[in-house]
PDB file of N, CA and C in Angstrom:
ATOM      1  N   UNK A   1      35.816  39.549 -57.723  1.00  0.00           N
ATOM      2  CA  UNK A   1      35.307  39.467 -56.376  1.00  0.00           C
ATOM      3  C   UNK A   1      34.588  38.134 -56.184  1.00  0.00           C
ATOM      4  N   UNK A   2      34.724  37.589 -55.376  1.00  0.00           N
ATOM      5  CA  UNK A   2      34.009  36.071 -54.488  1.00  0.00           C
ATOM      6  C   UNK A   2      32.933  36.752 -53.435  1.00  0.00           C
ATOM      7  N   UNK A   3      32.306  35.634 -53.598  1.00  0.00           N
ATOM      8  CA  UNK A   3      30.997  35.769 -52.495  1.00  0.00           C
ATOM      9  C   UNK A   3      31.030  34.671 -51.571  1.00  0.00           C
ATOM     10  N   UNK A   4      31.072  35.434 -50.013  1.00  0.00           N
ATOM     11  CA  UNK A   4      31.352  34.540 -48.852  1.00  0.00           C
ATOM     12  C   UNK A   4      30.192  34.820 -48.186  1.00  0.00           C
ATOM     13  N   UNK A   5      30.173  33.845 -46.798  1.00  0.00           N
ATOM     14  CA  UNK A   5      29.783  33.521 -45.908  1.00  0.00           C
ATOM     15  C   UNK A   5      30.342  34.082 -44.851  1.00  0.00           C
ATOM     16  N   UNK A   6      30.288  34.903 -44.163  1.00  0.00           N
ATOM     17  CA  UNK A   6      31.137  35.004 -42.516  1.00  0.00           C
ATOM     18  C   UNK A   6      30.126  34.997 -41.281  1.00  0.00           C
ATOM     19  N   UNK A   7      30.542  34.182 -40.621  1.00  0.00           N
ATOM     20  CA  UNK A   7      29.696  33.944 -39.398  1.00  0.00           C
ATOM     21  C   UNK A   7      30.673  33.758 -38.224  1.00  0.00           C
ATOM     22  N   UNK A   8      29.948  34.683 -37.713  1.00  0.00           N
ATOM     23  CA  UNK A   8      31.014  35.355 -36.112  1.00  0.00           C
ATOM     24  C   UNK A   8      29.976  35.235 -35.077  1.00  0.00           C
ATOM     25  N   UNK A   9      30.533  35.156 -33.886  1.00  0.00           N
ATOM     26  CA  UNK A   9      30.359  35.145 -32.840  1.00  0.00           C
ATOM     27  C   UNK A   9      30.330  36.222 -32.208  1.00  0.00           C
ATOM     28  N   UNK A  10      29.507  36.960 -31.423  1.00  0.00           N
ATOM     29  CA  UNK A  10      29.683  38.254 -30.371  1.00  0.00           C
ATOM     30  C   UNK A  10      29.386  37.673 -28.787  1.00  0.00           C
ATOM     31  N   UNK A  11      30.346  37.717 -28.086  1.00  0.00           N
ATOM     32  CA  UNK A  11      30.236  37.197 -26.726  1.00  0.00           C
ATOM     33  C   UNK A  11      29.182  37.896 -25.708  1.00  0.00           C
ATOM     34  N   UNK A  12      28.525  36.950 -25.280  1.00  0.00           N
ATOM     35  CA  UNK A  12      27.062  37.007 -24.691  1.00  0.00           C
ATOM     36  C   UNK A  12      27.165  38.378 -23.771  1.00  0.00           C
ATOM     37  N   UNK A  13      28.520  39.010 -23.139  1.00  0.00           N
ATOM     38  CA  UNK A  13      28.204  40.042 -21.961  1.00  0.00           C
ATOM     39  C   UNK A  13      28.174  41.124 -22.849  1.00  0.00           C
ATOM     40  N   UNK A  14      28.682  41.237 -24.125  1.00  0.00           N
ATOM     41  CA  UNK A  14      28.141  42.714 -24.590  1.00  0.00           C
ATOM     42  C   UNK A  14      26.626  43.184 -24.987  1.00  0.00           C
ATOM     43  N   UNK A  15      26.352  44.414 -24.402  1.00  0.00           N
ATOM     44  CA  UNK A  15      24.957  44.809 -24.190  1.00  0.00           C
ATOM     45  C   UNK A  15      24.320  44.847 -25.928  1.00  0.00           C
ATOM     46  N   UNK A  16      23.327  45.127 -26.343  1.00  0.00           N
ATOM     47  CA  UNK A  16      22.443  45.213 -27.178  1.00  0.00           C
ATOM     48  C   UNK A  16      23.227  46.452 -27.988  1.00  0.00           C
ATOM     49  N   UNK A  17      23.374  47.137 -27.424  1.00  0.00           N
ATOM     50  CA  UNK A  17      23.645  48.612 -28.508  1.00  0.00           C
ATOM     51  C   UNK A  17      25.185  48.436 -28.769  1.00  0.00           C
ATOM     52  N   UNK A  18      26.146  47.554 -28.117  1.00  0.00           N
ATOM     53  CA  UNK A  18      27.414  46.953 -28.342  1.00  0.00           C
ATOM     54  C   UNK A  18      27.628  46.416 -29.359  1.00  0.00           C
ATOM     55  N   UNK A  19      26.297  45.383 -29.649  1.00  0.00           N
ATOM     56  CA  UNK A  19      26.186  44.165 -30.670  1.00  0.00           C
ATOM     57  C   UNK A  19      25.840  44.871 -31.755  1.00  0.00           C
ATOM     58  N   UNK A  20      24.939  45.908 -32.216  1.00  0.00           N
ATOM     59  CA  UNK A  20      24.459  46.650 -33.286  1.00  0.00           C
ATOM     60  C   UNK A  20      25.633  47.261 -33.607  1.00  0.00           C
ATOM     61  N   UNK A  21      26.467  47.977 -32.706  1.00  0.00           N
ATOM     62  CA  UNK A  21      28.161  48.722 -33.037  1.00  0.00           C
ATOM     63  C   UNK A  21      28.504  48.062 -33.834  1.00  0.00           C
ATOM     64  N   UNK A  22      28.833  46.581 -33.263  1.00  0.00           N
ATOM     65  CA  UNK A  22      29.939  45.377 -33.898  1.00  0.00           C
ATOM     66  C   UNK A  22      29.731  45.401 -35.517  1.00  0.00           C
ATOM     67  N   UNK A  23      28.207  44.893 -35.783  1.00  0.00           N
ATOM     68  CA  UNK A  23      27.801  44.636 -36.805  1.00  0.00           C
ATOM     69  C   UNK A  23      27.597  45.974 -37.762  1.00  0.00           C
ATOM     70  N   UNK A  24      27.769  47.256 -37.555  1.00  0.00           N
ATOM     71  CA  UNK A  24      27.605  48.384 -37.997  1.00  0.00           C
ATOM     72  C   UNK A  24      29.220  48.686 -38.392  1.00  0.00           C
ATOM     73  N   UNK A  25      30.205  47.941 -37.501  1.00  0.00           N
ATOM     74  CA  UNK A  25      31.201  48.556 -37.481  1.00  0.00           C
ATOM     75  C   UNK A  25      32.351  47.245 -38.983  1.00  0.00           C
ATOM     76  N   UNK A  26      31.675  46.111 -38.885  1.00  0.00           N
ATOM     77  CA  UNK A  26      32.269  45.376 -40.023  1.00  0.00           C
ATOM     78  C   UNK A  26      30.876  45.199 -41.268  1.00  0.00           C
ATOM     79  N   UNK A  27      29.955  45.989 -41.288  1.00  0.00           N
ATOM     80  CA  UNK A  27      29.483  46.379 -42.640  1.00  0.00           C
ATOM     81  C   UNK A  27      29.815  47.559 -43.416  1.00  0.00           C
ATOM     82  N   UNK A  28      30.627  48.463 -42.731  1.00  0.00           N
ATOM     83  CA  UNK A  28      30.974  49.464 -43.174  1.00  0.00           C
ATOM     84  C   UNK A  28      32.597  49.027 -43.393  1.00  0.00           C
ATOM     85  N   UNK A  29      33.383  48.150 -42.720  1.00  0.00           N
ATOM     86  CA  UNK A  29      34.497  47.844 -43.412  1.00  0.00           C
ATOM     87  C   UNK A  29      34.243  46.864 -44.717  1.00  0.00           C
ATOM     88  N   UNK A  30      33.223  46.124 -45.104  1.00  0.00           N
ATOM     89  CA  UNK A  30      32.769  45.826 -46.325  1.00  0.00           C
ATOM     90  C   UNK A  30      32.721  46.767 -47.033  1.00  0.00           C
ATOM     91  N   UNK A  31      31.822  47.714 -46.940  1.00  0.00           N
ATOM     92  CA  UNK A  31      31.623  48.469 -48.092  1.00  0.00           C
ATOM     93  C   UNK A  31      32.945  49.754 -48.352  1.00  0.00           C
ATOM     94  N   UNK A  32      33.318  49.530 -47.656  1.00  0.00           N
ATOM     95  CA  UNK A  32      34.887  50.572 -48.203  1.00  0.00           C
ATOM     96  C   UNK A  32      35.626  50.033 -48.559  1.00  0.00           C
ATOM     97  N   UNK A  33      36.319  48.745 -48.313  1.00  0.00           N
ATOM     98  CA  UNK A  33      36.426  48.193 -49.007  1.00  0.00           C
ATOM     99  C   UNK A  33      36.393  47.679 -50.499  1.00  0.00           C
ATOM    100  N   UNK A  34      35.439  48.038 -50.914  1.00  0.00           N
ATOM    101  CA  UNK A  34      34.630  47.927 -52.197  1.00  0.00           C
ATOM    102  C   UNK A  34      34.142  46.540 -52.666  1.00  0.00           C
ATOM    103  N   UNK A  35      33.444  45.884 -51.350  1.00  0.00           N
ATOM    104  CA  UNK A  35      32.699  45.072 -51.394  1.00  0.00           C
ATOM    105  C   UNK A  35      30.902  45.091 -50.781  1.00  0.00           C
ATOM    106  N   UNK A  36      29.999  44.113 -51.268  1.00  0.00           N
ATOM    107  CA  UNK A  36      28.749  44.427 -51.203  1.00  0.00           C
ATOM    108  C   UNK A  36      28.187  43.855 -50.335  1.00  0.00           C
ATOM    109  N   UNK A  37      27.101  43.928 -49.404  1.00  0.00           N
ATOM    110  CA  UNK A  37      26.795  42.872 -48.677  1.00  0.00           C
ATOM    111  C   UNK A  37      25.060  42.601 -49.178  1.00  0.00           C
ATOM    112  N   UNK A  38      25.355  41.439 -49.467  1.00  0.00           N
ATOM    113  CA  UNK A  38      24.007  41.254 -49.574  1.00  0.00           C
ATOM    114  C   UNK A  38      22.735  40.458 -48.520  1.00  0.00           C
ATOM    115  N   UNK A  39      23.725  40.457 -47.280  1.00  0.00           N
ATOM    116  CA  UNK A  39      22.128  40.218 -46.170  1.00  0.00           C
ATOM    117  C   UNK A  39      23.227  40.403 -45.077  1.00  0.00           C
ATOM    118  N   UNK A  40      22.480  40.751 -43.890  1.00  0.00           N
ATOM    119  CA  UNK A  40      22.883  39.902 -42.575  1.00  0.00           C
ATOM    120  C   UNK A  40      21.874  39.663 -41.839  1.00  0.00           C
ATOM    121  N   UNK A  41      22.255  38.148 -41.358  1.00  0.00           N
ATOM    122  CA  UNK A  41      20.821  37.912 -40.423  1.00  0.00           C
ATOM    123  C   UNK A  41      21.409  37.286 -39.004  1.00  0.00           C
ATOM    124  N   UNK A  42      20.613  37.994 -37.831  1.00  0.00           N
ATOM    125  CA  UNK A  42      20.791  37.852 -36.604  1.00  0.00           C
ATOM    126  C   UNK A  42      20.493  36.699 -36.157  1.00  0.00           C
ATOM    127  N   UNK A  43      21.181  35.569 -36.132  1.00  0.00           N
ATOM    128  CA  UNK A  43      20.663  34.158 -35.541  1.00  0.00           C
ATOM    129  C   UNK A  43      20.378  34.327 -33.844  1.00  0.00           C
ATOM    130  N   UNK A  44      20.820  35.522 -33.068  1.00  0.00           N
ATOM    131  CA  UNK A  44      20.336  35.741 -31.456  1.00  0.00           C
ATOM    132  C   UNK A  44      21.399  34.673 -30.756  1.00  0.00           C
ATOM    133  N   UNK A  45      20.937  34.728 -29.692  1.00  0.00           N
ATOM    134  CA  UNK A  45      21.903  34.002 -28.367  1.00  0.00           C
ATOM    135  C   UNK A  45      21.884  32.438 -28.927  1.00  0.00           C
ATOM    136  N   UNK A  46      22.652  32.042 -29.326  1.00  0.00           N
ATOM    137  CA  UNK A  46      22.667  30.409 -28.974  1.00  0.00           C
ATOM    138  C   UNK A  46      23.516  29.634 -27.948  1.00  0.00           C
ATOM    139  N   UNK A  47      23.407  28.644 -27.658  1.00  0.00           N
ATOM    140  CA  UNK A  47      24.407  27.673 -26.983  1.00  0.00           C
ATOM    141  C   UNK A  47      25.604  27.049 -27.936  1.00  0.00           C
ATOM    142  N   UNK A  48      26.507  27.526 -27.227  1.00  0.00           N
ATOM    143  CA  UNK A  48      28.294  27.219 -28.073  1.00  0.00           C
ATOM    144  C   UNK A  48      28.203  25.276 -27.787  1.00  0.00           C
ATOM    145  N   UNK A  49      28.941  25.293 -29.204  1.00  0.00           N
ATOM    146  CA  UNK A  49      29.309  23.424 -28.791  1.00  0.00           C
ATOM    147  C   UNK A  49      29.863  23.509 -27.430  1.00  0.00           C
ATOM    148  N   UNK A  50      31.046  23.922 -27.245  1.00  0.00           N
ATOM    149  CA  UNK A  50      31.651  23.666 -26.108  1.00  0.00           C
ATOM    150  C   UNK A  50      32.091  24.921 -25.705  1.00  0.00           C
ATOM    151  N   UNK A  51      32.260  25.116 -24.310  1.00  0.00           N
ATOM    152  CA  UNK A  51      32.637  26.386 -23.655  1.00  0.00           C
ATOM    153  C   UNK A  51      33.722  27.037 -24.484  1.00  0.00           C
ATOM    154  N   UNK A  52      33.918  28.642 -24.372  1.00  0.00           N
ATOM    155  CA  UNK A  52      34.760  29.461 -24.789  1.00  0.00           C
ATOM    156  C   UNK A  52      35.079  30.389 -23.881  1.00  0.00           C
ATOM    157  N   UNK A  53      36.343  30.726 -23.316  1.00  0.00           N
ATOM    158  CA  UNK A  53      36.495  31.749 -22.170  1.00  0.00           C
ATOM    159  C   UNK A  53      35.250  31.739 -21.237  1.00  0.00           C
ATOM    160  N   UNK A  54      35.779  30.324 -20.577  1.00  0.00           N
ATOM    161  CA  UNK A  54      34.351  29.880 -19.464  1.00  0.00           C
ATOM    162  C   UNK A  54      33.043  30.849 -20.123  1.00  0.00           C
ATOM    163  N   UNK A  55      32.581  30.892 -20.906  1.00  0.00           N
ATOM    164  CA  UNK A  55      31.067  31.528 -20.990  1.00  0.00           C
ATOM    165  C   UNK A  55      30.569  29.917 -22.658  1.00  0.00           C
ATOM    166  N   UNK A  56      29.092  29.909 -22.273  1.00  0.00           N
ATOM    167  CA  UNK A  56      28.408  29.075 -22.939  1.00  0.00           C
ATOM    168  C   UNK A  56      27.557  29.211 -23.728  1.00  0.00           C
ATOM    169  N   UNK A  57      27.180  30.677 -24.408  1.00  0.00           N
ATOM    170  CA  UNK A  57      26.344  31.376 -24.874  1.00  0.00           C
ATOM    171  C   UNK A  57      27.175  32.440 -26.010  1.00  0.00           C
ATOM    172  N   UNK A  58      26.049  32.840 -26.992  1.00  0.00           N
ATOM    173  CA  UNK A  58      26.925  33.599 -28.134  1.00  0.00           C
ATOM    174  C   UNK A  58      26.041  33.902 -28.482  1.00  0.00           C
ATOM    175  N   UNK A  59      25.873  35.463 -29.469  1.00  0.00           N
ATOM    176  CA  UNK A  59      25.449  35.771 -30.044  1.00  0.00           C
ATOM    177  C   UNK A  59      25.956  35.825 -31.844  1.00  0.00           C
ATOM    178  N   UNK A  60      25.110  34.833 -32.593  1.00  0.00           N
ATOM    179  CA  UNK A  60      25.066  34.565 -33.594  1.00  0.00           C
ATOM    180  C   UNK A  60      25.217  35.518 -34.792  1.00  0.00           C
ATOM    181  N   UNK A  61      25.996  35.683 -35.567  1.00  0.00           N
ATOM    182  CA  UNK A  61      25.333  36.288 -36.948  1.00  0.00           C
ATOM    183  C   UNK A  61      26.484  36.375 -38.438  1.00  0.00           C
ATOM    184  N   UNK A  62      25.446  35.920 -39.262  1.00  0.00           N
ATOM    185  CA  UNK A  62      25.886  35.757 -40.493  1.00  0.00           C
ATOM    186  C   UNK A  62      25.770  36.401 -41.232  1.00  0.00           C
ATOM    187  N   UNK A  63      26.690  36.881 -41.993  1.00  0.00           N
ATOM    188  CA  UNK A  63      26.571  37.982 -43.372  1.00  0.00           C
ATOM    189  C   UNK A  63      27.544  37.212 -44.538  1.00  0.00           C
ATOM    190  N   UNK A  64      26.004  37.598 -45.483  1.00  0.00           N
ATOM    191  CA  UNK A  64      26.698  37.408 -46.853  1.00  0.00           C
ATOM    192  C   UNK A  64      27.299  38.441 -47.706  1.00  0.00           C
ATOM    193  N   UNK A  65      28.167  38.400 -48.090  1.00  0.00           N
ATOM    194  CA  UNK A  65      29.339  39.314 -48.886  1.00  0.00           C
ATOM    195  C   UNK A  65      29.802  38.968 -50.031  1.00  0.00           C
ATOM    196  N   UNK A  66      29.950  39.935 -50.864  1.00  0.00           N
ATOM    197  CA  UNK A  66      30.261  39.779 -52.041  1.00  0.00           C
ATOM    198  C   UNK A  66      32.054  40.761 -51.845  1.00  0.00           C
ATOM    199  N   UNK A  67      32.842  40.493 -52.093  1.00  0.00           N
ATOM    200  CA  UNK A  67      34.257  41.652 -51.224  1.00  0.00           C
ATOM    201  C   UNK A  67      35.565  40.314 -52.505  1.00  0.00           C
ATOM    202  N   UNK A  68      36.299  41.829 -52.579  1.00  0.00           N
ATOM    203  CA  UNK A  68      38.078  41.019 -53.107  1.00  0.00           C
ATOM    204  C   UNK A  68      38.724  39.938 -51.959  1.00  0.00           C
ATOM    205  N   UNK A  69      39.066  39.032 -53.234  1.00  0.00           N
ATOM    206  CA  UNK A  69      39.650  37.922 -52.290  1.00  0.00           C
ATOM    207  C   UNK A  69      41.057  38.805 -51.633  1.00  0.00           C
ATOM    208  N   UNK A  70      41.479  39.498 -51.656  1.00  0.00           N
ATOM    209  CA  UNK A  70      42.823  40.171 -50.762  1.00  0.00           C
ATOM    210  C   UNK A  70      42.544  40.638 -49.767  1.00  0.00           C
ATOM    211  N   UNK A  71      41.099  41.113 -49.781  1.00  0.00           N
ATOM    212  CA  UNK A  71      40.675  41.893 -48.653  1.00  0.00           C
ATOM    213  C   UNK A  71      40.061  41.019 -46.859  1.00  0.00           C
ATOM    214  N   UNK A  72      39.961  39.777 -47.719  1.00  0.00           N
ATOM    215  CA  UNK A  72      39.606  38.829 -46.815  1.00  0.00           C
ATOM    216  C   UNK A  72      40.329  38.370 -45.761  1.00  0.00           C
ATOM    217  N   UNK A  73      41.691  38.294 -45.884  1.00  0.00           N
ATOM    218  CA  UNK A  73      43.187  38.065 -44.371  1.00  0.00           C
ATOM    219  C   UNK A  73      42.761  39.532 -43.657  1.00  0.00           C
ATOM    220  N   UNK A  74      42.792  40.846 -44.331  1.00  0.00           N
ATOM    221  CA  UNK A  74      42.601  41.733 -43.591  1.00  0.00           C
ATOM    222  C   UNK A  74      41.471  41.762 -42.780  1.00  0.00           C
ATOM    223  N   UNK A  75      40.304  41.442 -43.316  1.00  0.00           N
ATOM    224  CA  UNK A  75      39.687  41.328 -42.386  1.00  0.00           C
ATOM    225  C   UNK A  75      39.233  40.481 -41.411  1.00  0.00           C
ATOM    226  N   UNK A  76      39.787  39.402 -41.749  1.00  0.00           N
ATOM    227  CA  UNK A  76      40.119  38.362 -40.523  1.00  0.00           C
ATOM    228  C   UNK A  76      40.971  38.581 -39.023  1.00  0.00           C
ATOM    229  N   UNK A  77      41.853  39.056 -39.415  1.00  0.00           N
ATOM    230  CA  UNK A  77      42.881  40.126 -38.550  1.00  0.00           C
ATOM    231  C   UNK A  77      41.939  41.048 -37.797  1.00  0.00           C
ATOM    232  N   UNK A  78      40.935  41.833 -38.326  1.00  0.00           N
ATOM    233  CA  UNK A  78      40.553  42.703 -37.868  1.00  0.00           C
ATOM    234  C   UNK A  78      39.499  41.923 -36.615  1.00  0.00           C
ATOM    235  N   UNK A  79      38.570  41.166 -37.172  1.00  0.00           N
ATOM    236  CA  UNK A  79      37.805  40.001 -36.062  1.00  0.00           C
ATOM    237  C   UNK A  79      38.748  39.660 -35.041  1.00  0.00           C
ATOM    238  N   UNK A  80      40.056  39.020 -35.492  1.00  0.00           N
ATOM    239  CA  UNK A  80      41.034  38.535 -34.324  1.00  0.00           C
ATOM    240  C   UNK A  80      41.178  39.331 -33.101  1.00  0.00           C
ATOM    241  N   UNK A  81      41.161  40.438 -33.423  1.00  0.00           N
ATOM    242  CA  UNK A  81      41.758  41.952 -32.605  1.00  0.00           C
ATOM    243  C   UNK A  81      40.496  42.173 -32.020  1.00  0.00           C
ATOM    244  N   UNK A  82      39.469  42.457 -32.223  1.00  0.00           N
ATOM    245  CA  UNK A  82      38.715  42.849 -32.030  1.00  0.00           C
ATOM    246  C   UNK A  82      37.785  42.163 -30.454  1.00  0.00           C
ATOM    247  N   UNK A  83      37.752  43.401 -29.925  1.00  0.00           N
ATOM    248  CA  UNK A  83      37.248  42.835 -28.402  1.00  0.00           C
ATOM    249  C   UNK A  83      35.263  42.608 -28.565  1.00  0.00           C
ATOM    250  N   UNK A  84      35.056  41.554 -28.185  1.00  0.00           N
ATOM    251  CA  UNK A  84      33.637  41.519 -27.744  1.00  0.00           C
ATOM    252  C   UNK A  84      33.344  40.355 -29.090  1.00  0.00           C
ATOM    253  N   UNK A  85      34.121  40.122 -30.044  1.00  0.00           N
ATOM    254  CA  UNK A  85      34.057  38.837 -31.270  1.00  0.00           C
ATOM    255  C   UNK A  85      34.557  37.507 -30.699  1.00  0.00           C
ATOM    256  N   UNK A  86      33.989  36.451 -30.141  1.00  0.00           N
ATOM    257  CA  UNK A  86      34.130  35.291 -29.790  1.00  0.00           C
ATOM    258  C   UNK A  86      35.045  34.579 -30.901  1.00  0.00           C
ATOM    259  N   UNK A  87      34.290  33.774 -31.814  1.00  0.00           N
ATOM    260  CA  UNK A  87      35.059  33.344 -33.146  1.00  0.00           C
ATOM    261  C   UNK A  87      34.513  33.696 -34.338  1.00  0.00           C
ATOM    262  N   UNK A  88      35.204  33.753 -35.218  1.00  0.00           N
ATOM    263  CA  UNK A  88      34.602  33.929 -36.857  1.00  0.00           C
ATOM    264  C   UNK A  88      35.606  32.781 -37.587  1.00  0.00           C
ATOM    265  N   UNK A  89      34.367  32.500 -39.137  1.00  0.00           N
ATOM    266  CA  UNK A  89      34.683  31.884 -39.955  1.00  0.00           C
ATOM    267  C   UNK A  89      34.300  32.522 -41.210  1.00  0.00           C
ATOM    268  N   UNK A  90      34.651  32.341 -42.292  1.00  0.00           N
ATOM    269  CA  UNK A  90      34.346  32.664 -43.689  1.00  0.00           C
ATOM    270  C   UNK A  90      34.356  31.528 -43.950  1.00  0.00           C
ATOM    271  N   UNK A  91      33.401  31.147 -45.349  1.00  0.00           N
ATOM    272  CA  UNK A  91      32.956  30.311 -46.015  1.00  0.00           C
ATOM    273  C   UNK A  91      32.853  30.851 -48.093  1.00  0.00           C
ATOM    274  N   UNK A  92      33.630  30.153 -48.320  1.00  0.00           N
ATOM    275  CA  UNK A  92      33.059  30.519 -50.062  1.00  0.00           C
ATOM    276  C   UNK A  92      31.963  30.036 -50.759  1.00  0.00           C
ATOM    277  N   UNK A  93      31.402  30.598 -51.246  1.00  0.00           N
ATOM    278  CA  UNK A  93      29.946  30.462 -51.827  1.00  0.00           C
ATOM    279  C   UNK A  93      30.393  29.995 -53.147  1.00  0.00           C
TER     280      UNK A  93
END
């Protein structure tokens, strides 16, 4: 198992209890997975470099993961699909 970085985007119109879903809903595809997470931290609303689907605002947040490198396309796919996720990146530690 590798230890990443993923930092996603949640687009500014989803409400508060939307954003806790999101993040409730890909820490639990970590851990079934049979990977670990060892933080996530809420960076809050920031300003995007440049506009995304006319909106200029995002809600920030990064989680560190410890997860199988196979499992990582899948869950990229799953961010892609996923309504109310602006952009994501992974990063290897």
């Amino acid at each position: 198992m590798s230890r990443y970085e993923l930092l996603y985007i949640i687009s500014a119109d989803a409400a508060e209890d939307e954003r806790e879903e999101l993040i409730a809903k890909f820490r639990a595809y970590v851990e079934n997975k049979g990977g670990k997470i060892e933080g996530v931290e809420k960076w809050g609303m920031r300003k995007l470099a440049y506009p995304i689907n006319f909106k200029n605002e995002g809600f920030y947040v990064l989680m560190k993961i410890e997860m199988p490198n196979s499992e990582i396309d899948a869950m990229s796919k799953l961010l892609n699909i996923t309504d109310g996720i602006v952009r994501h990146q992974f990063a290897r530690i």
